[in-house]
Protein backbone atom coordinates (compact mmCIF):
# COMPACT_ATOMS: atom_id res chain seq x y z
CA UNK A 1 -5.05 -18.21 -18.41
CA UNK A 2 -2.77 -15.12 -18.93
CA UNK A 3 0.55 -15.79 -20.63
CA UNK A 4 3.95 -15.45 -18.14
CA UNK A 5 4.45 -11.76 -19.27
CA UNK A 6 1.25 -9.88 -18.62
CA UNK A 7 0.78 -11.97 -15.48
CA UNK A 8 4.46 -10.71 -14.59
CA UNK A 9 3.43 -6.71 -15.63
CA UNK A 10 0.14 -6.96 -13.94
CA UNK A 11 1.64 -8.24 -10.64
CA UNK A 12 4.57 -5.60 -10.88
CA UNK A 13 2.30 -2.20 -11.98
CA UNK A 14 0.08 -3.82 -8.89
CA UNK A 15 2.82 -3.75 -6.43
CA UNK A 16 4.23 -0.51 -8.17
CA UNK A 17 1.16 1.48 -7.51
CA UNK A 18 0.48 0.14 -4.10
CA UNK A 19 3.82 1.30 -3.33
CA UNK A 20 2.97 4.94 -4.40
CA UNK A 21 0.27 4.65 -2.47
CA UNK A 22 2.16 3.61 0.24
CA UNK A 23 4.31 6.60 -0.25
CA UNK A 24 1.63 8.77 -0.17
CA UNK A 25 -0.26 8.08 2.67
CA UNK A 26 3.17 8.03 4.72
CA UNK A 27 3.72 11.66 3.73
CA UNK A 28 0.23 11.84 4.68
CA UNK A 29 0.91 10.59 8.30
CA UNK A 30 4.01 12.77 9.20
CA UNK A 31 2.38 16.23 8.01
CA UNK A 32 -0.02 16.04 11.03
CA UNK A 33 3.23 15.67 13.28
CA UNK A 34 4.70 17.89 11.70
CA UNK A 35 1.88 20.35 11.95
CA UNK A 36 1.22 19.66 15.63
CA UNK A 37 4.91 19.12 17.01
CA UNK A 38 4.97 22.62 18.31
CA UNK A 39 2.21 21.96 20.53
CA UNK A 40 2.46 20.11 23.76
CA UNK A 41 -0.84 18.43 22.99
CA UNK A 42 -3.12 18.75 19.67
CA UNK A 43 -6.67 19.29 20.36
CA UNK A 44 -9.27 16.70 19.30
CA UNK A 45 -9.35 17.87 15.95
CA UNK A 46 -5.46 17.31 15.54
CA UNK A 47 -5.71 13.84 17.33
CA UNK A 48 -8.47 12.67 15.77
CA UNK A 49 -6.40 13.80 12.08
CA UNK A 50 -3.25 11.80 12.99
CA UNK A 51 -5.11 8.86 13.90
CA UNK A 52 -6.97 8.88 10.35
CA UNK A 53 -3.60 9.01 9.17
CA UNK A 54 -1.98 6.16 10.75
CA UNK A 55 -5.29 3.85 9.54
CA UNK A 56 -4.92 4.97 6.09
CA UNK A 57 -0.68 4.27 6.36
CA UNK A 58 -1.04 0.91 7.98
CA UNK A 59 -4.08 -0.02 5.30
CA UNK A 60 -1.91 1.19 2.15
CA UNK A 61 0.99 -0.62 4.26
CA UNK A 62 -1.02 -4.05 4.00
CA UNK A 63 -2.09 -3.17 0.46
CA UNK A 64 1.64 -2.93 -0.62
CA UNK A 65 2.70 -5.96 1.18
CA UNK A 66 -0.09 -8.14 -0.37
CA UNK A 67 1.05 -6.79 -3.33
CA UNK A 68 4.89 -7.59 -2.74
CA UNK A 69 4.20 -10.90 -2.05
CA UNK A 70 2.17 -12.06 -4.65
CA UNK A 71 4.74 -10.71 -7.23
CA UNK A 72 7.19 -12.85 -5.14
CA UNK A 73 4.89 -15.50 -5.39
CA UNK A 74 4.66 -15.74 -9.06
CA UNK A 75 8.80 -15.44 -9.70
CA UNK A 76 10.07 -17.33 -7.30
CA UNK A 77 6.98 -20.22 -7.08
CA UNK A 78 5.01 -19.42 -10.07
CA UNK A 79 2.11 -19.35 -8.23
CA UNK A 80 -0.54 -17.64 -9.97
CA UNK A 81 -3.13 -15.31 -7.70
CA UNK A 82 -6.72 -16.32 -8.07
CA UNK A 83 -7.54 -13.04 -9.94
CA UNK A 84 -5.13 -13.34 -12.39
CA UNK A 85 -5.85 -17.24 -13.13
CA UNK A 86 -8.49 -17.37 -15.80
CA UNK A 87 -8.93 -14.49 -18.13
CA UNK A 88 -11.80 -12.46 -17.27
């Protein structure tokens, strides 16, 4: 088992870089709108690019709330996640 502190550091650079990620694929979502707002309706192409968009937001969404959570987990409950249990 991992002592207290890496388990902490682990769970916080996870959350921290699913929360760039996050970040990223937001600002990743609005420049389609932005692109297309002048336009009463996009083509295919421009559809088809802000749907891709919204996926990838509401997957690195998920990612980051997993993420949040188990760091919440661990201070509040101490509950260790599986992955971080036994040292590999």
């Amino acid at each position: 088992m991992l002592d207290e502190d890496r388990i902490e550091r682990e769970l916080l650079l996870a959350m921290e870089k699913a929360h760039r990620e996050y970040a990223e694929a937001c600002k990743q979502c609005t420049e389609p709108l932005r692109i297309y707002a002048d336009s009463e309706l996009p083509g295919p192409d421009g559809s088809q690019t802000m749907l891709n968009a919204t996926k990838q937001r509401t997957l690195a969404f998920e990612a980051y709330r997993q993420a949040l959570q188990a760091f919440s987990d661990y201070v509040i409950d101490h509950k260790v996640p599986p992955d971080l249990s036994e040292e590999k």
